[in-house]
N, C-alpha and C. Protein backbone atom coordinates (compact mmCIF):
# COMPACT_ATOMS: atom_id res chain seq x y z
N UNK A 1 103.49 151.09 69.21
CA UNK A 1 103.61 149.65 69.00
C UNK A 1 104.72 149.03 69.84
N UNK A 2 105.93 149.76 69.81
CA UNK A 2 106.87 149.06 70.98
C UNK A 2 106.51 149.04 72.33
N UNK A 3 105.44 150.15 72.78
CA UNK A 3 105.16 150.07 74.04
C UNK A 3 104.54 148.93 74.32
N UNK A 4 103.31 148.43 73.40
CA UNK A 4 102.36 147.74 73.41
C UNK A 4 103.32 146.28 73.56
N UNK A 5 104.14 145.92 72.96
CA UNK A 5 105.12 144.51 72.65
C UNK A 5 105.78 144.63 74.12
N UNK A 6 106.16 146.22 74.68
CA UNK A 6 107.29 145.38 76.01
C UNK A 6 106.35 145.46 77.21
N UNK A 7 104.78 145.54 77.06
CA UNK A 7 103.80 145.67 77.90
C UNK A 7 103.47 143.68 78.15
N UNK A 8 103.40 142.99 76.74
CA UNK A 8 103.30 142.16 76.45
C UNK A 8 104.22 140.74 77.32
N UNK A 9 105.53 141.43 76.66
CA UNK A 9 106.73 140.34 77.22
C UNK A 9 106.83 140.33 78.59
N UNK A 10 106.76 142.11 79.08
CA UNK A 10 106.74 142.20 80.56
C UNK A 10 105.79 141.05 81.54
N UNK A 11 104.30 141.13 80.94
CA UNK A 11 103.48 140.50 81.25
C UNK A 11 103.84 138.90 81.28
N UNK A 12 104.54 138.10 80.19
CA UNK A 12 104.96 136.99 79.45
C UNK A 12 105.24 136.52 81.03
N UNK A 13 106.65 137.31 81.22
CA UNK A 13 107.87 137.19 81.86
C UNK A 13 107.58 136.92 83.33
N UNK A 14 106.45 138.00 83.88
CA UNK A 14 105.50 138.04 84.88
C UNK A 14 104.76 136.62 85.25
N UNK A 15 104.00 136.20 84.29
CA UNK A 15 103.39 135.20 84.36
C UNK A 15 104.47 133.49 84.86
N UNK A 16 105.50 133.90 84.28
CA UNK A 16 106.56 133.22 83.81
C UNK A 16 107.24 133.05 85.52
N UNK A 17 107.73 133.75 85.83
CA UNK A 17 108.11 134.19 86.93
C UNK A 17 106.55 133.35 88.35
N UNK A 18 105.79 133.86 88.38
CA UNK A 18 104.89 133.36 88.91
C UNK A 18 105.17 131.87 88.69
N UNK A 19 104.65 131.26 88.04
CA UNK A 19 104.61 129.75 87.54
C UNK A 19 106.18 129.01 88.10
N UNK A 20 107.17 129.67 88.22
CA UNK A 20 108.25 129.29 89.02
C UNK A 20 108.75 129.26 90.44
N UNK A 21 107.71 130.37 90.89
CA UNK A 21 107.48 130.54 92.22
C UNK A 21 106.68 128.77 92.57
N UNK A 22 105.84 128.49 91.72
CA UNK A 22 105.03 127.70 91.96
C UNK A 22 105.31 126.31 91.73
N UNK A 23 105.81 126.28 91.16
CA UNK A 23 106.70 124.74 90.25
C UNK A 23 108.08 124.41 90.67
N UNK A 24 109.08 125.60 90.76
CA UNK A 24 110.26 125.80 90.29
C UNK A 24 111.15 124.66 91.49
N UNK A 25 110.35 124.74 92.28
CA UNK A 25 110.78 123.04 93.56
C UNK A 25 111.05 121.99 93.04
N UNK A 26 109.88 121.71 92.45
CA UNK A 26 109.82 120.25 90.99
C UNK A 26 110.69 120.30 89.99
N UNK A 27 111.26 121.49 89.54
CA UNK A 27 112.16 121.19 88.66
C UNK A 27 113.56 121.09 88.95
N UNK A 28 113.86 121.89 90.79
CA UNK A 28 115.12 121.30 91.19
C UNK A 28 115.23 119.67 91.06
N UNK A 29 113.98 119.03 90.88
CA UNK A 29 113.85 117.60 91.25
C UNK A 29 115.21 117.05 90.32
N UNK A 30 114.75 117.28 89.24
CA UNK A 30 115.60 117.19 88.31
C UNK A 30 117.45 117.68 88.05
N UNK A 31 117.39 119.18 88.38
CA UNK A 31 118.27 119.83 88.63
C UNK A 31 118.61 120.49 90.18
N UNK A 32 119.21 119.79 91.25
CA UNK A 32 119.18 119.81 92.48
C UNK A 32 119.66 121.19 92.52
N UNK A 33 120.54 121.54 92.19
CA UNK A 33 121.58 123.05 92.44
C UNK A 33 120.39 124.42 92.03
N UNK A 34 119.28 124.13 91.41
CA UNK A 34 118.54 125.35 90.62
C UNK A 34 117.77 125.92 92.14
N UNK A 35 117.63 124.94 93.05
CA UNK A 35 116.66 125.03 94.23
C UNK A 35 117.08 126.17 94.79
N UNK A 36 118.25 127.13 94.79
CA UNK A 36 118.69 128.30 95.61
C UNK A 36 118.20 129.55 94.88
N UNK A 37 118.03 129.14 93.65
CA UNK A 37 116.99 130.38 92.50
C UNK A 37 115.79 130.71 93.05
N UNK A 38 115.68 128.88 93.25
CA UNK A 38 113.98 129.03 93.74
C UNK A 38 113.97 129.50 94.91
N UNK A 39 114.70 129.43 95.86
CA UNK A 39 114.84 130.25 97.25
C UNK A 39 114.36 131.52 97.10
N UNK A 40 115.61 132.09 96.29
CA UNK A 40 115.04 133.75 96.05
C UNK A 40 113.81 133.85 95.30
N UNK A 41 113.31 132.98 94.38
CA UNK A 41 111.91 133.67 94.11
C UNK A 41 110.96 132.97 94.76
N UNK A 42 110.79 132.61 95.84
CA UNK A 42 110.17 132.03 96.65
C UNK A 42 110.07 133.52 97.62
N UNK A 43 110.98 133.99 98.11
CA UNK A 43 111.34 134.84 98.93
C UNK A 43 110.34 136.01 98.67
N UNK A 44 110.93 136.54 97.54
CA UNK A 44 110.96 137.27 96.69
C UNK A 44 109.10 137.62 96.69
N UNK A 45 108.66 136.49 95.59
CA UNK A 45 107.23 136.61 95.85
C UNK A 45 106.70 136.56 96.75
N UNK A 46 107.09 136.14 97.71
CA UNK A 46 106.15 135.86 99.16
C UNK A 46 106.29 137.20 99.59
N UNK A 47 107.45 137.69 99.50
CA UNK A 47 107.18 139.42 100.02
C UNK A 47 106.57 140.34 99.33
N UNK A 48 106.40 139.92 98.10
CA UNK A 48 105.57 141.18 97.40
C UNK A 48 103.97 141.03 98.25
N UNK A 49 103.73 139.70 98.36
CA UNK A 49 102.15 139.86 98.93
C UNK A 49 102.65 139.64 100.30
N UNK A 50 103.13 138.85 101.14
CA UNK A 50 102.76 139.39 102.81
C UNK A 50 103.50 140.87 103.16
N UNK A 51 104.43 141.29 102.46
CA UNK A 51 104.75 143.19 102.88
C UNK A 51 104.20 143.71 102.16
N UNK A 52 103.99 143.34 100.70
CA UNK A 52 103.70 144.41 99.72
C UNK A 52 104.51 145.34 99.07
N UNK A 53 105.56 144.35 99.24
CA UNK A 53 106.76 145.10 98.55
C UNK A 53 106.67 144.92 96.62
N UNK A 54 107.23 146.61 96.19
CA UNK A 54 106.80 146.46 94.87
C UNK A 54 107.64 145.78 93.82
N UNK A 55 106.85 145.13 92.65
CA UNK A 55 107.72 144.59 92.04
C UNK A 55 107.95 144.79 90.84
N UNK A 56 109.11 145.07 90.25
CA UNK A 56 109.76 145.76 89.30
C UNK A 56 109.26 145.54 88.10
N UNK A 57 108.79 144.45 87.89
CA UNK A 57 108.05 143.78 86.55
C UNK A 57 106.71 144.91 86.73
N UNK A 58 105.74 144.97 87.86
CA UNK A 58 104.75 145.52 87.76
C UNK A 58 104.71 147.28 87.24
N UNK A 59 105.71 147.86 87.66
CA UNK A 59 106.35 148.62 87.57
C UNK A 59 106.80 149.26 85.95
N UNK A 60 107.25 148.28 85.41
CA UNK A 60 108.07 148.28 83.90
C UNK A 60 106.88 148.11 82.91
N UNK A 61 105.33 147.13 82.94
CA UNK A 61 104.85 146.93 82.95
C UNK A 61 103.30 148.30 83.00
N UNK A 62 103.52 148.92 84.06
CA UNK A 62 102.51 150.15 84.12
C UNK A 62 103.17 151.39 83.44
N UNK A 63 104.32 151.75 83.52
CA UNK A 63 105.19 152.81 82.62
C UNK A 63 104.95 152.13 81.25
N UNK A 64 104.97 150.93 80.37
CA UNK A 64 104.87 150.82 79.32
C UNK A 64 103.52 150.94 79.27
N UNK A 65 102.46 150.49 79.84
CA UNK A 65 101.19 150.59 79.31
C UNK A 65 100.57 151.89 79.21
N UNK A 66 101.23 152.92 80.23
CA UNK A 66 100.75 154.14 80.30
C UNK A 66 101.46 154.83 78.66
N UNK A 67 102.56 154.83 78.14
CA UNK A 67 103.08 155.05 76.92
C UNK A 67 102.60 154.11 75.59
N UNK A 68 101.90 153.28 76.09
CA UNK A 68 100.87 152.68 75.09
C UNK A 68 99.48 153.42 74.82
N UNK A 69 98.98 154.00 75.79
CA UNK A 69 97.90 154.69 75.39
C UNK A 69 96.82 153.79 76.45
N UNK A 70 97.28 152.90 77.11
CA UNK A 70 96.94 152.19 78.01
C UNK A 70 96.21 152.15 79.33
N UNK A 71 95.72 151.61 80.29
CA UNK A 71 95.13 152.60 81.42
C UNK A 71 96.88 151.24 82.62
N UNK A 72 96.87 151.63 83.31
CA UNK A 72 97.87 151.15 84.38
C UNK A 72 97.33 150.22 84.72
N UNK A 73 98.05 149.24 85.52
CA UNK A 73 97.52 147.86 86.49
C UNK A 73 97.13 148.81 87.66
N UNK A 74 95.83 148.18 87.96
CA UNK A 74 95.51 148.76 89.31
C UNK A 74 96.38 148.34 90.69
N UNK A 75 96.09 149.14 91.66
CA UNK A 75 96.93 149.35 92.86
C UNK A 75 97.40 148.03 93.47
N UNK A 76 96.60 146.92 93.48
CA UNK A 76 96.25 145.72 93.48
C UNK A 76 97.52 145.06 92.94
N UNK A 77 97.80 145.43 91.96
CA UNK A 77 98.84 144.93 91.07
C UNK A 77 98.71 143.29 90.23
N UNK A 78 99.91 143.26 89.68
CA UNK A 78 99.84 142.15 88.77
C UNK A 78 98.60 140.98 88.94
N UNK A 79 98.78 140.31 90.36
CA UNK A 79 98.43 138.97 90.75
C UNK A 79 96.55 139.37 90.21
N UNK A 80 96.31 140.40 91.05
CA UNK A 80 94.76 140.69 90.70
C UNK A 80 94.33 141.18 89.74
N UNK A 81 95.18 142.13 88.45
CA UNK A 81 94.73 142.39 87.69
C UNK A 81 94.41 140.69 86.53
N UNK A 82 95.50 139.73 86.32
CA UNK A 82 95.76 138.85 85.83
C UNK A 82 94.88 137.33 86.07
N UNK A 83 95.40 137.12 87.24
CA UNK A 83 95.01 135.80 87.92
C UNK A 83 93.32 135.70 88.57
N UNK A 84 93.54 136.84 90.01
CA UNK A 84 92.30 136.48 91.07
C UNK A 84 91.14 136.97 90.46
N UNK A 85 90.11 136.22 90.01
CA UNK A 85 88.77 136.76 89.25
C UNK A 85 88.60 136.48 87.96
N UNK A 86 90.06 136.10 87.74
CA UNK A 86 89.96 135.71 86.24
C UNK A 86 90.31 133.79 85.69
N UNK A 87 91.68 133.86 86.30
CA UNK A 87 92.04 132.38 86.49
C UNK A 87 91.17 131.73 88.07
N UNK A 88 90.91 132.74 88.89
CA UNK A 88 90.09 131.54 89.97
C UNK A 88 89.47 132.86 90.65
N UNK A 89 88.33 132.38 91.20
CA UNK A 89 87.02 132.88 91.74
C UNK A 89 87.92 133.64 92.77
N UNK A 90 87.73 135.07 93.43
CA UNK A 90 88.49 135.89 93.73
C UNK A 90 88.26 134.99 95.39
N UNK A 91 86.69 134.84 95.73
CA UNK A 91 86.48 133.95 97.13
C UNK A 91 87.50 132.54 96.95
N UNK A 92 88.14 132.54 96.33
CA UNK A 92 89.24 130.76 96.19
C UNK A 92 90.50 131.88 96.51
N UNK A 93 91.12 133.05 96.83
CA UNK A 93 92.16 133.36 96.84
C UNK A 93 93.01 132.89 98.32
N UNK A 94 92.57 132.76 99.09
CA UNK A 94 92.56 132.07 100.75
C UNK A 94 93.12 130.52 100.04
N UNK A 95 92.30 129.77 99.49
CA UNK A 95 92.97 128.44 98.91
C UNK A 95 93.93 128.40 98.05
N UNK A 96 93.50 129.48 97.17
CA UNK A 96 94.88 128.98 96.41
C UNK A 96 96.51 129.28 97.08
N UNK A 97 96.54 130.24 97.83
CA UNK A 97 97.46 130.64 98.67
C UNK A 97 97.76 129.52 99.47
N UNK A 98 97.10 128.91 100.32
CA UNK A 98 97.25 127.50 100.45
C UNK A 98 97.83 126.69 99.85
N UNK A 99 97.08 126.46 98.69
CA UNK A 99 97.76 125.23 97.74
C UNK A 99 98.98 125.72 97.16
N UNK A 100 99.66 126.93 96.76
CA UNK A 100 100.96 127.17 96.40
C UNK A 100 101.97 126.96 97.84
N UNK A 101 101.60 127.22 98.93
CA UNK A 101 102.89 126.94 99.82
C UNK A 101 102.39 125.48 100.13
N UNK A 102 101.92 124.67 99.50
CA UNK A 102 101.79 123.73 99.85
C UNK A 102 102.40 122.77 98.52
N UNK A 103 102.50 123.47 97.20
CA UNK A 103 103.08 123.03 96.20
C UNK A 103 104.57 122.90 96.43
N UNK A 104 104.91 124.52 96.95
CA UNK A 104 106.16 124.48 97.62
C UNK A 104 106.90 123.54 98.99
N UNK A 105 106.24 123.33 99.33
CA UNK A 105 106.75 122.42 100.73
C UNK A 105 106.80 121.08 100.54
N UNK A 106 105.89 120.58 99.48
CA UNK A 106 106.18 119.51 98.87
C UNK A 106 106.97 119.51 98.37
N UNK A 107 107.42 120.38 97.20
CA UNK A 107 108.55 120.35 96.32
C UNK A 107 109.77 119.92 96.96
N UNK A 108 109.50 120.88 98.09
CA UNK A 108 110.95 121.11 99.00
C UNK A 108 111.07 119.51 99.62
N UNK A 109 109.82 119.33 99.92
CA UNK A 109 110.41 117.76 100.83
C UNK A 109 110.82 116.89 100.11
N UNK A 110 110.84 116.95 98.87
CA UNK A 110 110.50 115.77 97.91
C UNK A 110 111.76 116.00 97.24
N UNK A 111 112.80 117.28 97.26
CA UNK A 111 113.78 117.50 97.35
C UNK A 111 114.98 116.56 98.04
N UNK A 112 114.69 117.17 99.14
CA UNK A 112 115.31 116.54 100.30
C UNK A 112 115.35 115.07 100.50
N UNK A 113 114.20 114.53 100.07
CA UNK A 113 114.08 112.76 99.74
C UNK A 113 114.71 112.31 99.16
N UNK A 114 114.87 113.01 97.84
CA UNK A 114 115.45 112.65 96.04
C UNK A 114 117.39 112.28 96.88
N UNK A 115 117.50 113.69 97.06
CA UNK A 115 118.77 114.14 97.50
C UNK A 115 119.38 113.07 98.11
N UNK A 116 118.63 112.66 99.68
CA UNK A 116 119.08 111.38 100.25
C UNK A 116 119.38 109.83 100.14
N UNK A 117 117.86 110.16 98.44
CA UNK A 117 118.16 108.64 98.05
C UNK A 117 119.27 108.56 97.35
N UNK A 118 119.54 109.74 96.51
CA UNK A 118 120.84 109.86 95.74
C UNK A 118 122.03 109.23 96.59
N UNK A 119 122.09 109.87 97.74
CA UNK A 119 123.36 110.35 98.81
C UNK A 119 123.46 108.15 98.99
N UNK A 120 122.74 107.83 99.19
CA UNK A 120 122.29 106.22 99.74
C UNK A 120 122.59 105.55 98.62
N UNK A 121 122.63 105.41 97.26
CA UNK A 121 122.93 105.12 96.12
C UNK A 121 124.36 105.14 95.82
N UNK A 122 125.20 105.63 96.10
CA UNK A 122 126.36 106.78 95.27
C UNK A 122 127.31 105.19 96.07
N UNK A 123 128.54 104.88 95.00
CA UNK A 123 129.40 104.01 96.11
C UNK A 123 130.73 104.91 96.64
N UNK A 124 130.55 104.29 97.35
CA UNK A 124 131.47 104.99 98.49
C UNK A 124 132.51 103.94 98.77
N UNK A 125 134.18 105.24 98.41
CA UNK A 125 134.79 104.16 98.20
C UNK A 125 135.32 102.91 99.95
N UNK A 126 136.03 102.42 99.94
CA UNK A 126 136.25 100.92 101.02
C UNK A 126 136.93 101.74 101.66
N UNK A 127 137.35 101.58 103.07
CA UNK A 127 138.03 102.36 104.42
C UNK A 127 139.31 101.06 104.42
C-alpha cells in the first residue's frame, strides 16, 4: 500500500511539474522573479525529450510501481505512458509540441512587456 500511494504522488507531482513547464511563464506574470524556476524547468524538460535525458520522477515512479506489484512505465516514459494517446491523439504529438513552445514564448514575451510597462509606470525620482 505505501508503494502504491508514492507511485501515486510521484505521478501527482509529475503531472504537476509538466503543467509548469507549460504555464509556469503566465504565472511569472504575476510573480516576475519565479520566471528563473521556470528557466530551469523549461530547460530541464526540454532535455528530457530532445536528448532523452532521464528523469528522476520517472525513475522513483518505476522502482515504486515495480514494489507495488506493478508492471513499470514503458521505455517511452512518463509523457507517453500518461498524456500521448490518452490526453491527445498520439498523430497531434508534432502539434502539441508546437503549441507548448509556443505557450512558452508567449509567456516569455508577455513577460518582458508586463516588465517594461511596469519599468514606464514606476516614478522616478527629479535630476
Amino acid at each position: 500500500m505505501p508503494y502504491q500511494l508514492l507511485v501515486d504522488v510521484t505521478a501527482a507531482v509529475h503531472f504537476a511539474f509538466v503543467a509548469y513547464v507549460v504555464v509556469g511563464g503566465f504565472i511569472a506574470w504575476r510573480w516576475p522573479r519565479t520566471v528563473w524556476l521556470h528557466v530551469l524547468a523549461v530547460s530541464w524538460g526540454f532535455s528530457t525529450v530532445l536528448f532523452g535525458f532521464a528523469c528522476p520522477l520517472t525513475y522513483l515512479e518505476n522502482w515504486a510501481r515495480l514494489r507495488a506489484g506493478d508492471a513499470g512505465l514503458p521505455s517511452s516514459g512518463f509523457i507517453d505512458h500518461y498524456l500521448t494517446g490518452v490526453i491527445y491523439p498520439e498523430s497531434a504529438l508534432g502539434l502539441v509540441r508546437v503549441l507548448v513552445v509556443a505557450c512558452i514564448v508567449l509567456s516569455w514575451a508577455g513577460l518582458i512587456w508586463l516588465t517594461r510597462q511596469r519599468g514606464h509606470h514606476r516614478v522616478r525620482p527629479s535630476t
